[in-house]
Protein backbone atom coordinates (compact mmCIF):
# COMPACT_ATOMS: atom_id res chain seq x y z
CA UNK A 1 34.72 83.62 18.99
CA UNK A 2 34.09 86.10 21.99
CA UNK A 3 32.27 88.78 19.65
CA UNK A 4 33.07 91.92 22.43
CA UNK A 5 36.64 90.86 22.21
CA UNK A 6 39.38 93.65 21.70
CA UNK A 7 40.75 94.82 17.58
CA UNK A 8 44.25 93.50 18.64
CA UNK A 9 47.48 95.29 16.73
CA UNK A 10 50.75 93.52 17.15
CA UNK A 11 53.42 96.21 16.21
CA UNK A 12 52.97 99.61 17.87
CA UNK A 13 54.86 101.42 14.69
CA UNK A 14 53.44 103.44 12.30
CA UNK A 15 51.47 100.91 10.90
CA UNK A 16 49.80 99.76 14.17
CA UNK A 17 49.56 103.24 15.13
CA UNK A 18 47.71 104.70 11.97
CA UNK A 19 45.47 101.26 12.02
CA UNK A 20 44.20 102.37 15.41
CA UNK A 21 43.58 105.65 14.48
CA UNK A 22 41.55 104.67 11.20
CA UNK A 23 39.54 102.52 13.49
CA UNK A 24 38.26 105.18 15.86
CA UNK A 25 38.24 107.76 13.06
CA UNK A 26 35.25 105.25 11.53
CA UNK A 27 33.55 104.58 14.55
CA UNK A 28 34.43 101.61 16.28
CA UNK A 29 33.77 102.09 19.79
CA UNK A 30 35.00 98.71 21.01
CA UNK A 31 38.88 98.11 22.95
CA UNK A 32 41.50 98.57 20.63
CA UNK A 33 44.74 96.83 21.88
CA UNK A 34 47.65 98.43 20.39
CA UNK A 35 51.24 95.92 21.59
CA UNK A 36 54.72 97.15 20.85
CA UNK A 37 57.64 95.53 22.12
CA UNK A 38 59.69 98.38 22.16
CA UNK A 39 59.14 101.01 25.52
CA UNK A 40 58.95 104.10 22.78
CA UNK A 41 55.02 104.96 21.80
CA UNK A 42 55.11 104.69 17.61
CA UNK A 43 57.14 106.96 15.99
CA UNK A 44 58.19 107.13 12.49
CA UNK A 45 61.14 105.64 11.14
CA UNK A 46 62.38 107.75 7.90
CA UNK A 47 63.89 110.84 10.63
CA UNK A 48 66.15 108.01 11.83
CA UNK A 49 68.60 108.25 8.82
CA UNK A 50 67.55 111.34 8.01
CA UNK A 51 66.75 114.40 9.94
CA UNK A 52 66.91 113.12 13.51
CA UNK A 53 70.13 111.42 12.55
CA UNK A 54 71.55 114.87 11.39
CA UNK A 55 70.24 116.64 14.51
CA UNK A 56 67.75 118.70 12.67
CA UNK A 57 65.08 117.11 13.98
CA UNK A 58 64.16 116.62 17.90
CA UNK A 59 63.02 113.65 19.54
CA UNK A 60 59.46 114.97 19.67
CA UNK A 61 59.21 115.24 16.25
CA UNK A 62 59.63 111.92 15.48
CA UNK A 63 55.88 110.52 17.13
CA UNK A 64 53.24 109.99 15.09
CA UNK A 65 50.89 110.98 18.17
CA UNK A 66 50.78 113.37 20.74
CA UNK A 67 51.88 111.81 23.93
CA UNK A 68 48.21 111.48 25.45
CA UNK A 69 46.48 110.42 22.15
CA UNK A 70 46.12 106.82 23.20
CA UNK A 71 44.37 107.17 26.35
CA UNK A 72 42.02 109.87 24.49
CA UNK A 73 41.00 107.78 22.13
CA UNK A 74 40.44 104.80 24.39
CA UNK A 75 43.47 102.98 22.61
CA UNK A 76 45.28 100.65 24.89
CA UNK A 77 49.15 101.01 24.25
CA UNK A 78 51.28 98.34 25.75
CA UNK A 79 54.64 98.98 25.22
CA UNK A 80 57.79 96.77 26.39
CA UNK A 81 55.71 93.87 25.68
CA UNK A 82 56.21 91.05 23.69
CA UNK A 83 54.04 88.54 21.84
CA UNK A 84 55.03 85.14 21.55
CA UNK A 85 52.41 83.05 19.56
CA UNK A 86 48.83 83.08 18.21
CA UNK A 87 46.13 80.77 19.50
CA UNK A 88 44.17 80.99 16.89
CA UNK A 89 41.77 78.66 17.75
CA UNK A 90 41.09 80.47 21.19
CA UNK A 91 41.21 83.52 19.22
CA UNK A 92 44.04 84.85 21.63
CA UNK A 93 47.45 86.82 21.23
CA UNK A 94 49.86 85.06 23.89
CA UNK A 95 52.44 87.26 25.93
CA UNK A 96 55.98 86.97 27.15
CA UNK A 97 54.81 87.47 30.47
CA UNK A 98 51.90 84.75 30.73
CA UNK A 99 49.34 86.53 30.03
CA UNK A 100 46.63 86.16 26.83
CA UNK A 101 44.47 88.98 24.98
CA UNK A 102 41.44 88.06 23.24
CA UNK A 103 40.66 89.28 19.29
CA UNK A 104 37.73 89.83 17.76
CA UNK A 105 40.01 91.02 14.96
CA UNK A 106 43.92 91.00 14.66
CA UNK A 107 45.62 93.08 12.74
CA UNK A 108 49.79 91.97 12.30
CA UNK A 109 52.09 95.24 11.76
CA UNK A 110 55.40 93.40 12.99
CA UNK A 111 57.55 94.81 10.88
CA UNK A 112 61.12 93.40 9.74
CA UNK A 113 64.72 93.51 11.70
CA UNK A 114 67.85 93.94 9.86
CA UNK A 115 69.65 91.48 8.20
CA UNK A 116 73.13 90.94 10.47
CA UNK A 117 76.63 90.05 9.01
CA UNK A 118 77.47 86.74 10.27
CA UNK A 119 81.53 87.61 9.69
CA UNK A 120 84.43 87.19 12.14
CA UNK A 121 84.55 90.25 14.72
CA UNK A 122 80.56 91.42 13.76
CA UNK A 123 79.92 91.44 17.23
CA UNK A 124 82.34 94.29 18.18
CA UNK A 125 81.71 97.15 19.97
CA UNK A 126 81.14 99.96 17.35
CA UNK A 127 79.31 97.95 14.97
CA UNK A 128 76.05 99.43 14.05
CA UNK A 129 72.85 98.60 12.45
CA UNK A 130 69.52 101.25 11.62
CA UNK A 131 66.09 100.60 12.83
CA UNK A 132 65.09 101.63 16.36
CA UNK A 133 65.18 105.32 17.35
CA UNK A 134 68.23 103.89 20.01
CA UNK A 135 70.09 103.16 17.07
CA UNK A 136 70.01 106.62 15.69
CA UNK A 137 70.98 107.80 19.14
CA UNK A 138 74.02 105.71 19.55
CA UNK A 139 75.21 106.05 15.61
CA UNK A 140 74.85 109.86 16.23
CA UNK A 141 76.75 109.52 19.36
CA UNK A 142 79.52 107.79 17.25
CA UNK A 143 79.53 110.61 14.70
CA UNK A 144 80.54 113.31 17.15
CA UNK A 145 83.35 110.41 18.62
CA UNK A 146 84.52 109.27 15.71
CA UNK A 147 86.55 110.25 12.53
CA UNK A 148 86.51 107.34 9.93
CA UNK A 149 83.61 104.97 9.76
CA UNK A 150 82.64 101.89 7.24
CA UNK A 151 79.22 101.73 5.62
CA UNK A 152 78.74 98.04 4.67
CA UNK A 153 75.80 98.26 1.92
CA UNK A 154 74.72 101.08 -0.78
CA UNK A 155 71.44 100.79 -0.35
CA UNK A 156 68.94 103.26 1.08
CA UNK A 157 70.20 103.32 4.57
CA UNK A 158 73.86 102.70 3.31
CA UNK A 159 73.47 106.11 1.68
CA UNK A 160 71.34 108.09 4.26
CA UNK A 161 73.38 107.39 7.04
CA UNK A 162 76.73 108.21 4.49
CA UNK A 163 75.31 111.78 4.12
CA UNK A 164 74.92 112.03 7.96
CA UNK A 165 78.50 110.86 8.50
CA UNK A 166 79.72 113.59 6.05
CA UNK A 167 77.55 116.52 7.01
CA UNK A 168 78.85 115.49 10.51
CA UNK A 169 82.77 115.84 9.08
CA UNK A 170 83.37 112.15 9.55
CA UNK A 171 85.58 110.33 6.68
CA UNK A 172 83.14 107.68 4.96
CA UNK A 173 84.36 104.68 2.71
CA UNK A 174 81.16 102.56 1.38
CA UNK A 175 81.51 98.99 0.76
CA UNK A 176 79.02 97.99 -1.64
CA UNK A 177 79.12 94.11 -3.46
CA UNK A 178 77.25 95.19 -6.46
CA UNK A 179 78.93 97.29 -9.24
CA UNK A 180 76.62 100.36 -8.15
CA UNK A 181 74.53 101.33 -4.98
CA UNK A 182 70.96 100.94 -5.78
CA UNK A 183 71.70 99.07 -8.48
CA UNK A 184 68.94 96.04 -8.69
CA UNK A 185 66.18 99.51 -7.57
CA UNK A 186 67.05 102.24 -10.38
CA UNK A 187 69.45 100.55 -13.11
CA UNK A 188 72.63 101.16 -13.90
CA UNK A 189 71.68 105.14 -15.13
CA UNK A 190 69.97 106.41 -11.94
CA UNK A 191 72.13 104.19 -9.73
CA UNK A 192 75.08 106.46 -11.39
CA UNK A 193 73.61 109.66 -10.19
CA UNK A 194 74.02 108.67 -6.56
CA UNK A 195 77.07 106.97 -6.75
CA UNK A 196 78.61 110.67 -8.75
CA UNK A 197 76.33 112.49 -5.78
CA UNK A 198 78.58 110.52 -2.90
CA UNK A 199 81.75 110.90 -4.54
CA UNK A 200 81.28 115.30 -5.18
CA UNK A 201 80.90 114.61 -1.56
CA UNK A 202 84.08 112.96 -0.28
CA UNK A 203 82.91 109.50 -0.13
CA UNK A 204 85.21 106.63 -0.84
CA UNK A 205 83.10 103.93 -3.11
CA UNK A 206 84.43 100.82 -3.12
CA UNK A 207 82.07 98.70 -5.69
CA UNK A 208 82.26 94.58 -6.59
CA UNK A 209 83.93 94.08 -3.04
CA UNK A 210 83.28 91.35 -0.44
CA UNK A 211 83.55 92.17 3.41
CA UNK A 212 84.93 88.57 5.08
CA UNK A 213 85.80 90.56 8.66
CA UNK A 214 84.86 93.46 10.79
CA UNK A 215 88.60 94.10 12.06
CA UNK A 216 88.55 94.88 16.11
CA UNK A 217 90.87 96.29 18.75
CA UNK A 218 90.00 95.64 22.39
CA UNK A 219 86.96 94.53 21.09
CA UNK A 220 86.10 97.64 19.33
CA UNK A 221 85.88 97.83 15.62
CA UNK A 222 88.74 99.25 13.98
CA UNK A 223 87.96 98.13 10.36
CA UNK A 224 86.83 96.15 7.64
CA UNK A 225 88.64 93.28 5.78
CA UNK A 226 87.86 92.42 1.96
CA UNK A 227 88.53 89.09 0.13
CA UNK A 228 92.35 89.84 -1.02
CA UNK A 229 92.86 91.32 1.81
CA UNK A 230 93.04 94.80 1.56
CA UNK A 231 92.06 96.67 4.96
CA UNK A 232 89.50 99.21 5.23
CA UNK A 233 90.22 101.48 8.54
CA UNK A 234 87.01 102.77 10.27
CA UNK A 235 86.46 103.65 13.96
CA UNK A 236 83.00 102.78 13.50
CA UNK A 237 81.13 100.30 11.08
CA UNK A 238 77.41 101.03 9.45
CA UNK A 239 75.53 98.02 8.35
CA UNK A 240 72.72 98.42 6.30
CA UNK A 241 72.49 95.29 3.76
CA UNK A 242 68.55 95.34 3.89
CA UNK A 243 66.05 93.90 6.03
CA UNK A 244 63.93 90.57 6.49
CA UNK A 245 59.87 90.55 7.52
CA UNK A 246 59.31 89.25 10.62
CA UNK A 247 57.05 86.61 10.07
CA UNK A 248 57.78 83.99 12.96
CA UNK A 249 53.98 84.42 14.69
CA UNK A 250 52.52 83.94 11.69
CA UNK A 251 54.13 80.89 10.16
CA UNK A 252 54.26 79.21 13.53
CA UNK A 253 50.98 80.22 13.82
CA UNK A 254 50.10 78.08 10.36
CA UNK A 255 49.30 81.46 8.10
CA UNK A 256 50.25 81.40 4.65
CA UNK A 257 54.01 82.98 4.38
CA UNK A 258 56.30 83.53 1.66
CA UNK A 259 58.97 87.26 1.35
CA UNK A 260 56.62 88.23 4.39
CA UNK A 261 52.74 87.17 5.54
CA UNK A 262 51.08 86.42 2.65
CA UNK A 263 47.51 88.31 2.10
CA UNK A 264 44.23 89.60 -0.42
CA UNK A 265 44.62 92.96 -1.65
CA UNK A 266 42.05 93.59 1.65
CA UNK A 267 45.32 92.83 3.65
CA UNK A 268 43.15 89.79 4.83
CA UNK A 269 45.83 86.75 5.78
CA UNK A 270 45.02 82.98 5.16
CA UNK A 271 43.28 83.48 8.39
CA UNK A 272 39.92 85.21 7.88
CA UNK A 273 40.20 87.15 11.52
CA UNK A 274 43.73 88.26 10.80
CA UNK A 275 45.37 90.94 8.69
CA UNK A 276 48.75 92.32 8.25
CA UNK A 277 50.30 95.74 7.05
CA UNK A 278 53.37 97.17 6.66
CA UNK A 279 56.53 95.88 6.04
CA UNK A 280 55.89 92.13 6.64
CA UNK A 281 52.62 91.98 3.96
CA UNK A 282 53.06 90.16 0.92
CA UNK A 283 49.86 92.09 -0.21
CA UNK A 284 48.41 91.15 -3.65
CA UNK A 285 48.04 94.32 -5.68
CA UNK A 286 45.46 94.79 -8.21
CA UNK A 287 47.02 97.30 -10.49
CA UNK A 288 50.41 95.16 -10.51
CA UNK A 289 48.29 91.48 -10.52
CA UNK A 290 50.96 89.96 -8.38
CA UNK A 291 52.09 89.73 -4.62
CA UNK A 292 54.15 92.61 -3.48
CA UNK A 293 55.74 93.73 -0.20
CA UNK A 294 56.75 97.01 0.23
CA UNK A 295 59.24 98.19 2.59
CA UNK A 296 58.69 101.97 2.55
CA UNK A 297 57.27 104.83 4.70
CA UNK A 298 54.42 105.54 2.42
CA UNK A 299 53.07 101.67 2.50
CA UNK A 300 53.35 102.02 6.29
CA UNK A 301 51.29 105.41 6.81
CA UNK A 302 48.58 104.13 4.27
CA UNK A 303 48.37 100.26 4.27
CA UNK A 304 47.06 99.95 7.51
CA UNK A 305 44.07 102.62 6.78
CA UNK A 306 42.90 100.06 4.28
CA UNK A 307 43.58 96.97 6.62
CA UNK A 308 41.52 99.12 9.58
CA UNK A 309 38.74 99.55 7.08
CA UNK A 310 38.65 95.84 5.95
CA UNK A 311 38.52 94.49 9.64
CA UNK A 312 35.54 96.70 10.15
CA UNK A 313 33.74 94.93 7.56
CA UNK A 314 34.12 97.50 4.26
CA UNK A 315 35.14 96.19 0.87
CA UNK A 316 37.98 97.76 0.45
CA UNK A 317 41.41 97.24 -1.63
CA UNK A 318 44.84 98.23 -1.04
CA UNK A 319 45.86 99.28 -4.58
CA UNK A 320 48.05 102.53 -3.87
CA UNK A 321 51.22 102.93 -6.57
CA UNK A 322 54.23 102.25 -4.37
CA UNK A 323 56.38 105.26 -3.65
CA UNK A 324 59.57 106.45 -1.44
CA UNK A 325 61.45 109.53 -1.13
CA UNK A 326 64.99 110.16 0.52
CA UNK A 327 67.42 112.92 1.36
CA UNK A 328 71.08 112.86 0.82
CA UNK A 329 72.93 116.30 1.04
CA UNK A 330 71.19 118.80 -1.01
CA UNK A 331 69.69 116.00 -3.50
CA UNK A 332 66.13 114.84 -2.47
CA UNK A 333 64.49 112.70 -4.84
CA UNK A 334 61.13 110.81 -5.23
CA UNK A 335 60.02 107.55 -7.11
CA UNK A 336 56.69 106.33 -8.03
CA UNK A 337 55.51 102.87 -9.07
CA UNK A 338 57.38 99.56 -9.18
CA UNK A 339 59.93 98.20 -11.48
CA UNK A 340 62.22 94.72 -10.92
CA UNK A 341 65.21 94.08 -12.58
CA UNK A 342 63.98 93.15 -16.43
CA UNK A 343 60.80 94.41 -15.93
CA UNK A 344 61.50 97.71 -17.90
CA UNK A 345 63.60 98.08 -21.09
CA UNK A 346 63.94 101.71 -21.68
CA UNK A 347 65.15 104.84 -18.73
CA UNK A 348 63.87 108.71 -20.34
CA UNK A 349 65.37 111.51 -18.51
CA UNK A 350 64.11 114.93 -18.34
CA UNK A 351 65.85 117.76 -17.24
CA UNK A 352 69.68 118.35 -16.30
CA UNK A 353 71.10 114.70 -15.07
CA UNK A 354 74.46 116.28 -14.45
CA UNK A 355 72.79 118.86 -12.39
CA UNK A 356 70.46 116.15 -10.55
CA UNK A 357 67.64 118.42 -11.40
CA UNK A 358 65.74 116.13 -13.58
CA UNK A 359 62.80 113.38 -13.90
CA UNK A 360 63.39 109.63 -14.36
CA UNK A 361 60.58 107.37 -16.44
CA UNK A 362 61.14 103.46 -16.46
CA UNK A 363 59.14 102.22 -19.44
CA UNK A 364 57.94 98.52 -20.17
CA UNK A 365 56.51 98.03 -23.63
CA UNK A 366 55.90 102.02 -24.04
CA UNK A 367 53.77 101.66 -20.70
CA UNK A 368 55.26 103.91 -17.62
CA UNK A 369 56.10 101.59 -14.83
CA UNK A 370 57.71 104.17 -12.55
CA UNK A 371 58.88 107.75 -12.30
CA UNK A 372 61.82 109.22 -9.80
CA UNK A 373 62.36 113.03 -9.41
CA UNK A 374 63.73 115.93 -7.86
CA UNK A 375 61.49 116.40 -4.67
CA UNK A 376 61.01 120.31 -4.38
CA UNK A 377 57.22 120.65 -4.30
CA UNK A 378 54.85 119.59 -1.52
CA UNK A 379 51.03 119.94 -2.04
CA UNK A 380 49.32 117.06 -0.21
CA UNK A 381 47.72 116.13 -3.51
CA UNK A 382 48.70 112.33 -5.56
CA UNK A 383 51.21 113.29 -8.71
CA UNK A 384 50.04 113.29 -11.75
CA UNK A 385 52.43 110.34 -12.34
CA UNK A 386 50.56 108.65 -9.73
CA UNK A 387 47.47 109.13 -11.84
CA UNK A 388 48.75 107.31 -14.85
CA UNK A 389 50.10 104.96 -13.38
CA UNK A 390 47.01 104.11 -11.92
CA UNK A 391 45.75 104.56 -15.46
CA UNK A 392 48.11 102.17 -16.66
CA UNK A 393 48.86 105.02 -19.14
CA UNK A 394 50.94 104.55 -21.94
CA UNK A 395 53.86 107.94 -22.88
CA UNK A 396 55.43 107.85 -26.53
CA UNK A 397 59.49 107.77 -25.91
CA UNK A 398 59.84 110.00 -28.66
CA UNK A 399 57.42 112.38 -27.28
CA UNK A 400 58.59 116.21 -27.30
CA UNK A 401 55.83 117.17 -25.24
CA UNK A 402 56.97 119.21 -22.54
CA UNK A 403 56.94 117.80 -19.41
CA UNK A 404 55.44 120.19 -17.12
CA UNK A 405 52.09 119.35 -19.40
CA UNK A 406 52.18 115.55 -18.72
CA UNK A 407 53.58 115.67 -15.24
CA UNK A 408 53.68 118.87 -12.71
CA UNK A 409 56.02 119.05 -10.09
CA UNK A 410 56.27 116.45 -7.95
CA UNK A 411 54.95 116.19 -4.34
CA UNK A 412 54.28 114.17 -1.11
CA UNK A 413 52.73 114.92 2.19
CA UNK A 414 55.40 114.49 5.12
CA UNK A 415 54.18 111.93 7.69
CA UNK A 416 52.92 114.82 10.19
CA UNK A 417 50.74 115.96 7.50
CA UNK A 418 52.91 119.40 7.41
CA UNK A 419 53.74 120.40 3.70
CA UNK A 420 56.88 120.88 2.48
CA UNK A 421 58.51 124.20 -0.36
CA UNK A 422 55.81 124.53 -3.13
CA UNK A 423 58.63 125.61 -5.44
CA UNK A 424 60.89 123.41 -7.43
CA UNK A 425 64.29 123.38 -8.68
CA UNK A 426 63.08 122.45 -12.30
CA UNK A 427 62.92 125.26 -14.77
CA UNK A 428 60.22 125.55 -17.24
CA UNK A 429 63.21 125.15 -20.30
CA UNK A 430 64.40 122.73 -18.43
CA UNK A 431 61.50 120.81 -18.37
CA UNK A 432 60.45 120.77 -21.85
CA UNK A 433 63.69 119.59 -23.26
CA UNK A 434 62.92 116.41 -25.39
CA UNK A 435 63.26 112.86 -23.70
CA UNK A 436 66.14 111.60 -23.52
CA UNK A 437 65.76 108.08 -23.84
CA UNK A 438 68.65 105.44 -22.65
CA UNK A 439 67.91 101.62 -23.88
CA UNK A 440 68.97 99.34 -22.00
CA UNK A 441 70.83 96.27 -23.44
């Protein structure tokens, strides 16, 4: 191995971006090779179905840099360029064009693509899917164009871009197989909140329903067609029915794979030179004791950091508790920690549920597994939920404590680092109501 060759990231996101950045911020002085196959320099990705999306946000806002930050910092950003295989033996990342870059260390942030519908008439003009900032662009374009559109999937993006649509005066129907959006995330009690939030809203839910066509005119989408028949009429289609890691360098590359790249809890692959972050690692978590790949903003800004700090040699561990956050009208909620369906047995609520002013705790054999609240308070400091959770603390269901003594209000840090309201929406009666516990059967 050429010992002066370059700490190579694949991925110029958020990941690769914040990996760079942890590298120089510790001192490494040697290239840093930073490869992105789209032309944009990183930016994050939670605006696109969110802010940016509504128009709220500017295209500037989205970066997770300043524009001359790479050549500062001595990082070499290559963007429009693809990589099309490892050599690890050689120690080199191969290029579409020809070309080869050496590593010393590689670091894999390659993210994941969306799943597609593989239906008659998916191909039509006017069919949409999230990821890229283009994306955004165009499905904003089609929100000022349009006046009905489709959302195939209740998921995350399903409901983000649904708010969009509506706050843009656009008629939404959501097509959704399961019998609730969110369903296999939050559990049948949570998943009811959003499902009530879309309807107060105007949204048509259609729930237990299986898309077999994406109905075109002229080649342009004019609809979607469920088994039975019935006919869905949209002037624009939304698909957002998750995503899948992109792990084709690695496994042709002979790393360990399975859901994503598999690697230690140091983000270290099978490969001792080679890491991975982000949305593709299948990172072994020490506070869980299993595998787990995370496809949220928070594992994106921080995962790499510990990935960075493991290349250069530091015994580190990745063993953050899991958290995402999202908007959707005037609702914006949090969750900490990590449930699976039949990994918890009891739901307590706190607060007004009807109101959507309340806090969410998913139990396992009286431990706390996860917590999901109204998102009103921004300090820059880890919740107190957080806390236990990395405690592996264990809450009484029957407990009448009140809750602003076991668990303040809630926060995050925004991925600019600029904080959000410090007040909250939950009242001090409200939040020492008793638990309301809801067992599930």
């Amino acid at each position: 191995m050429n010992t002066d060759a370059a700490y190579v990231i694949v991925g110029a996101s958020l990941a690769g971006a914040k990996a760079a950045e942890t590298l120089r911020q510790n001192g490494f002085d040697g290239p840093v090779v930073l490869i992105g196959e789209e032309t944009e320099r990183p930016y994050e990705r939670p605006p696109l179905s969110k802010e940016y999306l509504l128009g709220e946000a500017g295209r500037d806002t989205i970066y997770v840099h300043p524009e001359g930050w790479h050549a500062e910092h001595g990082v070499d950003l290559r963007l429009g360029a693809r990589v099309t295989g490892l050599d690890i033996p050689a120690h080199e990342v191969k290029l579409a064009d020809g070309s080869r870059v050496g590593y010393a260390r590689l670091l894999l942030a390659t993210g994941s693509t969306p799943r597609r519908l593989t239906l008659p008439g998916a191909d039509s003009a006017g069919v949409f899917y999230l990821r890229r900032v283009g994306d955004s662009d165009k499905i904003k374009a089609a929100f000022a164009a349009v006046s009905r559109v489709a959302v195939v999937g209740a998921g995350w993006i399903g409901l983000e871009t649904a708010a969009a649509a509506r706050a843009a005066g656009v008629e939404v129907t959501i097509l959704e197989a399961a019998e609730l959006p969110l369903l296999r995330v939050l559990g049948r009690e949570a998943a009811q909140v959003f499902a009530d939030l879309h309807r107060d809203h105007g949204v048509d839910l259609r729930f237990g329903v299986t898309v077999t066509e994406i109905t075109a005119s002229g080649g342009r989408a004019s609809g979607v067609r469920l088994a039975g028949g019935t006919h869905i009429s949209a002037d624009a289609v939304i698909i957002g029915i998750g995503i899948t890691p992109n792990i084709e360098l690695a496994e042709q590359a002979g790393l360990k794979v399975g859901n994503g790249i598999i690697t230690s809890a140091a983000l270290r692959t099978s490969d001792p030179d080679i890491y991975a972050a982000g949305d593709v690692a299948n990172a072994y978590h020490p506070l869980l004791g299993k595998h787990i790949r995370v496809e949220h903003w928070y594992n994106a800004l921080h995962q790499p950091q510990t990935a960075a700090l493991a290349m250069l040699g530091q015994d580190v561990v990745y063993d953050r508790v899991p958290y995402f956050y999202t908007d959707q009208y005037d609702l914006s909620m949090e969750y900490a920690g990590y449930t699976e369906p039949g990994s918890y047995d009891q739901i307590i609520f706190r607060g007004d549920v009807q109101q959507r002013e309340f806090i969410a705790f998913w139990l396992g054999g009286g431990r706390v597994l996860a917590g999901m609240n109204d998102r009103q308070a921004a300090t820059g400091k880890p919740t107190r939920w957080e806390e236990s959770l990395q405690e592996r603390g264990a809450i009484d269901p029957r407990s009448t404590v009140p809750l602003l003594d076991t668990l303040p209000a809630p926060c995050r840090t925004e991925p600019t680092g600029r904080p959000g309201s410090a007040s909250s929406r939950l009242t001090t009666e409200e939040a020492t109501r008793p638990a309301v516990p809801v067992r599930l059967g």
